[in-house]
N, C-alpha and C. Protein backbone atom coordinates (compact mmCIF):
# COMPACT_ATOMS: atom_id res chain seq x y z
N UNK A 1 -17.81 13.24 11.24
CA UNK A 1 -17.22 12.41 12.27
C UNK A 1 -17.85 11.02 12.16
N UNK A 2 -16.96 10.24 12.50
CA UNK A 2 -17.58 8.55 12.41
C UNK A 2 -17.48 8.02 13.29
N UNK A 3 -17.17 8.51 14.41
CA UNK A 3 -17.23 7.60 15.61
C UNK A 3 -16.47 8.53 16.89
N UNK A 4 -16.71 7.97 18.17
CA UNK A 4 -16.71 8.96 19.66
C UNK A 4 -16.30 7.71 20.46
N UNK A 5 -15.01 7.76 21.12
CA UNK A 5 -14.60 6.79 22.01
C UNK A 5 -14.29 7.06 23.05
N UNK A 6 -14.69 7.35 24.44
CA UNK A 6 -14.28 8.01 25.51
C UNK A 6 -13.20 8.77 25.30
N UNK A 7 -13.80 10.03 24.14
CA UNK A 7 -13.08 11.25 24.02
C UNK A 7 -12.44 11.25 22.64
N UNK A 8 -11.96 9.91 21.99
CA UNK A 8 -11.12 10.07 20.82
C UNK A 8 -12.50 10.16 19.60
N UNK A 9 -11.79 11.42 18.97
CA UNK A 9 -12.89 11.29 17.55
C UNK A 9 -12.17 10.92 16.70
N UNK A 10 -13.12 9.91 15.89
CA UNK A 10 -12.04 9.18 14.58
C UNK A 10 -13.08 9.91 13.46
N UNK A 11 -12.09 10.72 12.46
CA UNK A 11 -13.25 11.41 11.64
C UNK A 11 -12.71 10.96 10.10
N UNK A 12 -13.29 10.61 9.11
CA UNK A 12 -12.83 10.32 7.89
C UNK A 12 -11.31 11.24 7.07
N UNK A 13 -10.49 10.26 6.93
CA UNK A 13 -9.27 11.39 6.64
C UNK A 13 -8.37 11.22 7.74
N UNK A 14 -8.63 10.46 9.23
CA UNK A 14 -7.72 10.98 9.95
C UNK A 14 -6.30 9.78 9.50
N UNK A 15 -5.38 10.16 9.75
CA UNK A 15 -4.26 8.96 9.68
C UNK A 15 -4.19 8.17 10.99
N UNK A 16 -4.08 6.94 10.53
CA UNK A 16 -3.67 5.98 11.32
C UNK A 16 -2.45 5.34 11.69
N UNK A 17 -1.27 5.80 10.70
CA UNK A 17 0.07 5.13 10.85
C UNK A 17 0.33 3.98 10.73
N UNK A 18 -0.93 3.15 9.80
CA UNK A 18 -1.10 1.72 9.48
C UNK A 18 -0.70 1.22 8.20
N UNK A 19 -1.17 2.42 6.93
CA UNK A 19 -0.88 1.73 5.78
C UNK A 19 0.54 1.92 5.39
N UNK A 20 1.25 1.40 4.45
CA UNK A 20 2.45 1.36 4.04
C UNK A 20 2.15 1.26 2.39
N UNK A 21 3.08 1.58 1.52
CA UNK A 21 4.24 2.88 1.74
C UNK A 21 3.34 3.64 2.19
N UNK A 22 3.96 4.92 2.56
CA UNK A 22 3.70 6.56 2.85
C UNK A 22 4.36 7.18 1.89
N UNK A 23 3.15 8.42 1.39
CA UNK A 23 4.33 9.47 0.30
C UNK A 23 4.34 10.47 1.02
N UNK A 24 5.25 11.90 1.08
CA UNK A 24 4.83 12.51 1.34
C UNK A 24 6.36 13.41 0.96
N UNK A 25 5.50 14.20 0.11
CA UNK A 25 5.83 15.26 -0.97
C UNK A 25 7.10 14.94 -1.98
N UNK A 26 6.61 13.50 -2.36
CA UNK A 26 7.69 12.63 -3.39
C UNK A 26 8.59 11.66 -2.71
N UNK A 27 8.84 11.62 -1.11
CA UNK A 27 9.22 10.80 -0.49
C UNK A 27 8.17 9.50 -0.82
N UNK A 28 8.97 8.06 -0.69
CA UNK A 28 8.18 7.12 -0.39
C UNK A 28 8.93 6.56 1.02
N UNK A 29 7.92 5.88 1.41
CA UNK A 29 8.73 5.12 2.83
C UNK A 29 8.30 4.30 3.29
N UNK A 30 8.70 3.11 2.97
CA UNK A 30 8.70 1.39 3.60
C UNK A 30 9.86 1.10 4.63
N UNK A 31 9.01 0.12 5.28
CA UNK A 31 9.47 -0.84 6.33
C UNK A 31 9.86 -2.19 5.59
N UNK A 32 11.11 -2.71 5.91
CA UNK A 32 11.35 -4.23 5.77
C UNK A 32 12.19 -4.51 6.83
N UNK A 33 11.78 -5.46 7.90
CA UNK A 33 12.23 -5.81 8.97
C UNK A 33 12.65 -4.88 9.62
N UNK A 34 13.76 -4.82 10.26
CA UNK A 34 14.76 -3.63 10.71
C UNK A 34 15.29 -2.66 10.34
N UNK A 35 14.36 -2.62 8.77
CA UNK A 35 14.90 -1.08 8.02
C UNK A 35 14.29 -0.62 7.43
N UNK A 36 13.72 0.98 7.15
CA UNK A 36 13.09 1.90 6.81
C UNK A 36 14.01 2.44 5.55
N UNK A 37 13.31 1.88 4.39
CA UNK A 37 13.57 2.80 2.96
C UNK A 37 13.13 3.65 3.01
N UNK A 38 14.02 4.42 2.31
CA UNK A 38 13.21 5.75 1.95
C UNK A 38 13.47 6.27 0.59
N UNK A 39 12.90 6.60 -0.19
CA UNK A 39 13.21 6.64 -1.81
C UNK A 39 12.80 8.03 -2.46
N UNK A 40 13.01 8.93 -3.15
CA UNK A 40 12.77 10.01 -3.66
C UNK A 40 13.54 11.27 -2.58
N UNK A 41 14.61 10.76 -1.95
CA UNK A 41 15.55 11.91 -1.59
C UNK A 41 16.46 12.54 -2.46
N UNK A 42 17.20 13.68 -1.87
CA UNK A 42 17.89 14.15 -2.66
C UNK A 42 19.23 14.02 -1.76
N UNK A 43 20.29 13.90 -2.99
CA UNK A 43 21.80 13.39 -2.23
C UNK A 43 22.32 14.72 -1.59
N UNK A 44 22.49 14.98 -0.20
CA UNK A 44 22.77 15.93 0.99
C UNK A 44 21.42 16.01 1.20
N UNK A 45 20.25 15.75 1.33
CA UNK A 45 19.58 15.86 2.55
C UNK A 45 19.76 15.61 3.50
N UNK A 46 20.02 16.02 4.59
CA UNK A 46 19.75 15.24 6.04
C UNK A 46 18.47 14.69 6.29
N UNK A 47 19.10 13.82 7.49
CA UNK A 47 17.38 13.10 7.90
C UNK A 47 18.19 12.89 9.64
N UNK A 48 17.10 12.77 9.67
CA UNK A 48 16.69 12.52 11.89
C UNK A 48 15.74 11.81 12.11
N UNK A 49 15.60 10.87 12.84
CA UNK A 49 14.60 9.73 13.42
C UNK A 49 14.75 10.26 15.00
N UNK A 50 13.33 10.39 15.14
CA UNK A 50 13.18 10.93 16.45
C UNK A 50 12.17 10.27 17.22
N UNK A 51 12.53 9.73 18.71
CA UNK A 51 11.29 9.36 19.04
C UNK A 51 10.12 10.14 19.51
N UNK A 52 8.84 9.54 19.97
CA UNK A 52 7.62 10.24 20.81
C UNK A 52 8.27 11.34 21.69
N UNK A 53 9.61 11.08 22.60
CA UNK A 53 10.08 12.15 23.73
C UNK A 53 10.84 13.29 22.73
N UNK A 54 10.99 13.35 21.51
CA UNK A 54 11.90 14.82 21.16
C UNK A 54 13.10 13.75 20.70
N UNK A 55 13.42 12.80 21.16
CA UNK A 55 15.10 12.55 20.88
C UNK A 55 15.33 11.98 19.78
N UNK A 56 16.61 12.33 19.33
CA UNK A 56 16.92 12.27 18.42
C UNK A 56 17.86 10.92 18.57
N UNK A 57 17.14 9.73 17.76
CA UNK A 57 17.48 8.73 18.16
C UNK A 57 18.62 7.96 16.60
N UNK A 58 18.47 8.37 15.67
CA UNK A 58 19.57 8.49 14.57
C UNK A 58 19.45 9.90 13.50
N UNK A 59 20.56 9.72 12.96
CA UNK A 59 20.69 10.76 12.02
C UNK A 59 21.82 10.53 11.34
N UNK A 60 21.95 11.49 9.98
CA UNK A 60 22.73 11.09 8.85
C UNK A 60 22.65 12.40 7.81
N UNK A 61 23.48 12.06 6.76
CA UNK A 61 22.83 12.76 5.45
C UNK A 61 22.74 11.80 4.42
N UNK A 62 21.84 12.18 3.21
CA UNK A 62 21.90 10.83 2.42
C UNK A 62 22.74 11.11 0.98
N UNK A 63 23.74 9.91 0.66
CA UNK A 63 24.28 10.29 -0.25
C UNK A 63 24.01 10.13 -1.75
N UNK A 64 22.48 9.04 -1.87
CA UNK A 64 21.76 8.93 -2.99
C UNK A 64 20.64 9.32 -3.46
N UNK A 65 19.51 9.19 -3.92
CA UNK A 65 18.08 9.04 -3.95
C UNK A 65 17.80 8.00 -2.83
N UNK A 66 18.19 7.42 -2.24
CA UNK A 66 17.82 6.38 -1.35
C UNK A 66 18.36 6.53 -0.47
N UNK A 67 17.55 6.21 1.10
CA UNK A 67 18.44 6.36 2.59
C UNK A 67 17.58 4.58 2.69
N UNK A 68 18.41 3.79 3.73
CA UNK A 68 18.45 2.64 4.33
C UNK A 68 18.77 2.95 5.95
N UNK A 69 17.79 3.17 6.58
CA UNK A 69 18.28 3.09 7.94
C UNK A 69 17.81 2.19 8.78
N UNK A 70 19.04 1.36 9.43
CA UNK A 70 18.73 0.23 10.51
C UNK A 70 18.11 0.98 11.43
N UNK A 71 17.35 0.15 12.02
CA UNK A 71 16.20 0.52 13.42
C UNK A 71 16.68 -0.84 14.02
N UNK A 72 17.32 -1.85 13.80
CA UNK A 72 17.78 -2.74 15.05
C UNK A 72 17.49 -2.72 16.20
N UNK A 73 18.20 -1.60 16.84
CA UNK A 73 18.17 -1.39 18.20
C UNK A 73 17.84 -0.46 18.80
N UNK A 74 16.20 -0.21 18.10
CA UNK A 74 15.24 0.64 18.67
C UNK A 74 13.85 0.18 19.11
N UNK A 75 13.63 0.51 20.01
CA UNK A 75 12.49 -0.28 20.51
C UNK A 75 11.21 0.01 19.76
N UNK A 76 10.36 -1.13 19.76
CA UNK A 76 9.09 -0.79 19.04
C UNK A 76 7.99 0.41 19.48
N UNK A 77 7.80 0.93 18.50
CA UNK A 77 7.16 2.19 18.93
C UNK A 77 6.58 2.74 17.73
N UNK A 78 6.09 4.92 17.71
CA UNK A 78 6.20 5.36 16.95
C UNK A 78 7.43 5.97 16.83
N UNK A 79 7.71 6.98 15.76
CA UNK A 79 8.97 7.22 15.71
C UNK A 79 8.39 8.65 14.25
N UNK A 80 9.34 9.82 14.75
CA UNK A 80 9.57 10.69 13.33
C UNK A 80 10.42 11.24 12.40
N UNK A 81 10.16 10.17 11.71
CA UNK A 81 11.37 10.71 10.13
C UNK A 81 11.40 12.01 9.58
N UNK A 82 12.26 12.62 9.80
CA UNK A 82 12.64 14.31 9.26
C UNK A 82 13.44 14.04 7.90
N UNK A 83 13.25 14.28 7.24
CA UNK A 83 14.37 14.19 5.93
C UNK A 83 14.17 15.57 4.93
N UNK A 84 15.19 16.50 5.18
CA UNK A 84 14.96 17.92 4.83
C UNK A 84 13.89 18.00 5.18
N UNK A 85 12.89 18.84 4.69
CA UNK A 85 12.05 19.78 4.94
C UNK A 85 11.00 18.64 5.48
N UNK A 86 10.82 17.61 5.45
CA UNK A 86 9.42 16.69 5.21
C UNK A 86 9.72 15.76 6.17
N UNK A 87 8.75 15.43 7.05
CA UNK A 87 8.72 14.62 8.12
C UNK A 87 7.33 14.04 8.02
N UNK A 88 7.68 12.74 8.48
CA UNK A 88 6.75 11.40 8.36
C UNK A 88 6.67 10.26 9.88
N UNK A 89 5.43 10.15 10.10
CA UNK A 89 5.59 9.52 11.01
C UNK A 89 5.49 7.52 10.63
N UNK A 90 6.44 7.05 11.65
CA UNK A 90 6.80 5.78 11.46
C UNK A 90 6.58 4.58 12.18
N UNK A 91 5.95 3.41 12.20
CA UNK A 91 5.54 2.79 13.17
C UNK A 91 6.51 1.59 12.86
N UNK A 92 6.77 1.11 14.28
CA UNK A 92 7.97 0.31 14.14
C UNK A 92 7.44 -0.57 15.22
């Protein structure tokens, strides 16, 4: 452990939801402005962006190796990318 903050332990390893890209299990996933790449899908995966409450705030299937989804008109926050089996969390 590396540190004790009225209760939060920050221990080496933990994620922060800071660095960019993210892999995760051959997914990559960047932010540029109002849109979240996502690269190493497979064409019919689905994907779901969900916020902190459960909701399911977009969704799709993707028809390339690549999904592009606008976040426009979603408020800044965290947020979780489902894309088949593999979900990633997203800071927006």
């Amino acid at each position: 452990m590396l540190a004790t903050n009225k209760g939060w332990k920050v221990e080496k390893g933990t994620p922060s939801g800071i660095t960019m890209p993210k892999q995760n299990n051959g997914l990559m996933v960047t932010t540029a402005g109002n849109t979240i790449l996502v690269n190493g899908v497979t064409a019919g995966d689905n994907y779901a962006l969900f916020d902190l409450n459960g909701r399911m705030v977009d969704n799709g299937t993707a028809t390339t190796s690549s999904l592009s989804i606008n976040i426009t008109k979603l408020h800044l926050g965290c947020y979780i990318l489902k894309v088949g089996n593999n979900s990633i969390k997203i800071m927006h």
